[in-house]
Protein backbone atom coordinates (compact mmCIF):
# COMPACT_ATOMS: atom_id res chain seq x y z
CA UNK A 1 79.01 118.50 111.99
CA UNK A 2 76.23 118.98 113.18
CA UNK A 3 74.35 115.04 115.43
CA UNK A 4 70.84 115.88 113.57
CA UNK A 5 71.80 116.31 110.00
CA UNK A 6 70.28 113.20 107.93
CA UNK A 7 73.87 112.69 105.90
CA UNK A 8 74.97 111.19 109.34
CA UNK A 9 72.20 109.32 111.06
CA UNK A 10 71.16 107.96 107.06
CA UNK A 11 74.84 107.03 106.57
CA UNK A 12 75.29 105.03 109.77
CA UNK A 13 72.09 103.17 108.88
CA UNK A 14 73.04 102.32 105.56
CA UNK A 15 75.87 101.00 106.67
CA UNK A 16 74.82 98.98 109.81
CA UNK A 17 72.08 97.26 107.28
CA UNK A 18 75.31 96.53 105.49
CA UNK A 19 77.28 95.13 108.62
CA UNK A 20 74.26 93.33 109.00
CA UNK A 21 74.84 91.28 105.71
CA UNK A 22 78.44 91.51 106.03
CA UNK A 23 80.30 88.09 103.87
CA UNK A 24 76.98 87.57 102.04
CA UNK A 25 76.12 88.79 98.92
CA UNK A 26 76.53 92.49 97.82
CA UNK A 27 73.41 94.45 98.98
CA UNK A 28 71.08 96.24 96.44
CA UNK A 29 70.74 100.26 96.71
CA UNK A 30 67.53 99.66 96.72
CA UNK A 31 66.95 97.15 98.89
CA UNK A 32 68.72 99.25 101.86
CA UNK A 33 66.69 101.79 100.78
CA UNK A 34 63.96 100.25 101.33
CA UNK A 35 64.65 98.32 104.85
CA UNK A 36 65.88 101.59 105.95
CA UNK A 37 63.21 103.88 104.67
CA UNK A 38 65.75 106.40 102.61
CA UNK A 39 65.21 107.53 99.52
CA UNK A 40 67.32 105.92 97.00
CA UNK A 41 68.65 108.69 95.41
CA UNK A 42 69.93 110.27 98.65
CA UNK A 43 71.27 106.14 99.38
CA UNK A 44 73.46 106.60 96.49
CA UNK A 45 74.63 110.34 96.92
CA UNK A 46 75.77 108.90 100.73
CA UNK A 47 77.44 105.46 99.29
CA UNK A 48 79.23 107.71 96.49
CA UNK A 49 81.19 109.56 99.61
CA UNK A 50 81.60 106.61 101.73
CA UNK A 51 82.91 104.64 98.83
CA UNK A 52 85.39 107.58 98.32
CA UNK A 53 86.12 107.21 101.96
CA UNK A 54 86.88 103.53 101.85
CA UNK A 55 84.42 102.49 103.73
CA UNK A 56 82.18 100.74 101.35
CA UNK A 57 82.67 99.04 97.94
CA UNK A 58 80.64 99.04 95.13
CA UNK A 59 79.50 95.73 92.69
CA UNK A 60 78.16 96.34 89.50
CA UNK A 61 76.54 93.78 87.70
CA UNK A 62 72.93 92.01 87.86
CA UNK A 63 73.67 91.16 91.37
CA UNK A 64 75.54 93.73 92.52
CA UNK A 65 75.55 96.29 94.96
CA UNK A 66 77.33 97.52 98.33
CA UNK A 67 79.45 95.76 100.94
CA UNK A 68 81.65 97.07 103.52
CA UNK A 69 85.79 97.31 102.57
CA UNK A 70 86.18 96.19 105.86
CA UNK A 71 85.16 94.68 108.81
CA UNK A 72 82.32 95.76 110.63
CA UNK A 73 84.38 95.73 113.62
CA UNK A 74 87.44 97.60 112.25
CA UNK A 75 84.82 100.81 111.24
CA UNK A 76 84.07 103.70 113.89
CA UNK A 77 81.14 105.30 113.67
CA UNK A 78 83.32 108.11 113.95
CA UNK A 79 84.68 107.35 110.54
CA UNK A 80 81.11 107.66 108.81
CA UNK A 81 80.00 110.41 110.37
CA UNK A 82 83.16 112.07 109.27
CA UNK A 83 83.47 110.98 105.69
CA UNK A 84 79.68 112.56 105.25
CA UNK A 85 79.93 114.82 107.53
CA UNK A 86 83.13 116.68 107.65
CA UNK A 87 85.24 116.87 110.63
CA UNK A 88 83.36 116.63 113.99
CA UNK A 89 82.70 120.07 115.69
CA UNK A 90 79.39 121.01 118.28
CA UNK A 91 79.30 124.32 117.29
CA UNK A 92 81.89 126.66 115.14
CA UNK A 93 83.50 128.37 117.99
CA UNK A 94 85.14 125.30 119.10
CA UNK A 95 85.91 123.93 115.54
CA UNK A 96 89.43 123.28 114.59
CA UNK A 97 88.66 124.49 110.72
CA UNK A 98 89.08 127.87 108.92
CA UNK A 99 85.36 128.52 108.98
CA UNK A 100 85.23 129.18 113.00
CA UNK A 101 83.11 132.38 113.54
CA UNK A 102 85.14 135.11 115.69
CA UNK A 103 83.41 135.49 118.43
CA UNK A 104 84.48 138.79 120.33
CA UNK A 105 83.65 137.09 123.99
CA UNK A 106 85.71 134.03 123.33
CA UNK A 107 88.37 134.92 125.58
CA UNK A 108 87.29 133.61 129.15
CA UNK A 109 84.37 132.39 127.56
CA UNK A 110 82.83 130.05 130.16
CA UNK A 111 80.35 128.58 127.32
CA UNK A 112 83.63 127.52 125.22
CA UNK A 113 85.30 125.66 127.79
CA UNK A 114 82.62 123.45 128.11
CA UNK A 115 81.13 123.00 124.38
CA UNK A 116 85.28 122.46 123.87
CA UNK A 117 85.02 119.26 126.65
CA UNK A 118 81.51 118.03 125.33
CA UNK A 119 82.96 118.32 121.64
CA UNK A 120 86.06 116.00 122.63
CA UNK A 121 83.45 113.73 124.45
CA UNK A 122 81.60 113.49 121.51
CA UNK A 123 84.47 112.65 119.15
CA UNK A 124 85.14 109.99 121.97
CA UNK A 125 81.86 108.32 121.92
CA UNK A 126 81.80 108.28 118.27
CA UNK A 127 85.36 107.02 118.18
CA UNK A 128 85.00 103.95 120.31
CA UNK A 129 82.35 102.57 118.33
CA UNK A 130 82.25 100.25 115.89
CA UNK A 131 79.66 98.75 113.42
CA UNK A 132 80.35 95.55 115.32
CA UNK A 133 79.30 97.37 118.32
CA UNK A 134 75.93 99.40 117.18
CA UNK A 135 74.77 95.51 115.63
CA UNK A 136 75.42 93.70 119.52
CA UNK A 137 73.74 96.46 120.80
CA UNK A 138 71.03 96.99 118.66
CA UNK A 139 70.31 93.20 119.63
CA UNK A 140 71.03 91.39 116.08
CA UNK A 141 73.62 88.97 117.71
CA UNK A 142 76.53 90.99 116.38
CA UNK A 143 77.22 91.35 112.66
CA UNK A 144 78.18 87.88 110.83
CA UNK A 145 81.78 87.29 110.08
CA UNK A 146 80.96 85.44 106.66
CA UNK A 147 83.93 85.25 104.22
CA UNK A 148 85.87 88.49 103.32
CA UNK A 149 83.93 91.38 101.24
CA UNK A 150 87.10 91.54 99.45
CA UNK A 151 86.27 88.05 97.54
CA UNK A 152 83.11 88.91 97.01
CA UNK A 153 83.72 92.17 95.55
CA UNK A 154 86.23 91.08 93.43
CA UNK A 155 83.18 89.14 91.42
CA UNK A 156 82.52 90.57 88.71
């Protein structure tokens, strides 16, 4: 993973407009799109994986669209960057996956111990926060709690 990619930062804006709208209506592709100036084909190719996450349900129908599976405050960013993303890792050499490059200094490598700390901080940050959190923060008065997406997405 790496923090600039667009699948992560797009992702966690698509769904904070969602948290935002959380137990209203579902939320058109487009109109997230739109408010959150993403193309809408990328939109969908990002709600596809988060839907196949769990983190986001899908509404067909005339007014249909996207809400959350679960509360805003029950999601980690952690979990979106993830489910787009792949598992969180500064740079290869302190990845915990197959595809680590060997890198014939690691041993006693000064730079590793402290990527290895600043990647654990990282998964920390990203851990601790929730939707709930990035919508108080952002200054939106927190994200509504409305009636259950569940209902809503049952609608069909």
């Amino acid at each position: 993973m790496r923090l600039s990619t667009a699948a992560g930062r797009y992702g966690v804006r698509a769904m904070y407009d969602l948290a935002l709208h959380y137990g209203t209506a579902p939320v058109a592709g487009k109109t997230i799109a739109e408010r959150q100036n993403i193309s809408l084909p990328y939109l969908e190719q990002l709600m596809t994986s988060l839907r196949r996450s769990g983190l986001v349900r899908s509404v067909r129908g005339p007014h249909g669209g996207y809400v959350l599976a679960r509360h805003p405050s029950s999601i980690k960013v952690g979990e979106i960057i993830r489910s787009l993303e792949g598992p969180i890792e500064i740079t290869y050499c302190v990845g915990q996956t197959n595809r680590s490059v060997k890198c014939l200094k690691a041993e006693g490598c000064v730079s590793q111990i402290l990527l290895r700390k600043l990647n654990v901080q990282i998964g920390a940050a990203l851990d601790s926060t929730t939707l709930s959190d990035l919508c108080t923060e952002a200054g939106s008065d927190g994200c509504p709690s409305g009636r259950s997406s569940k209902r809503i997405a049952r609608r069909k």
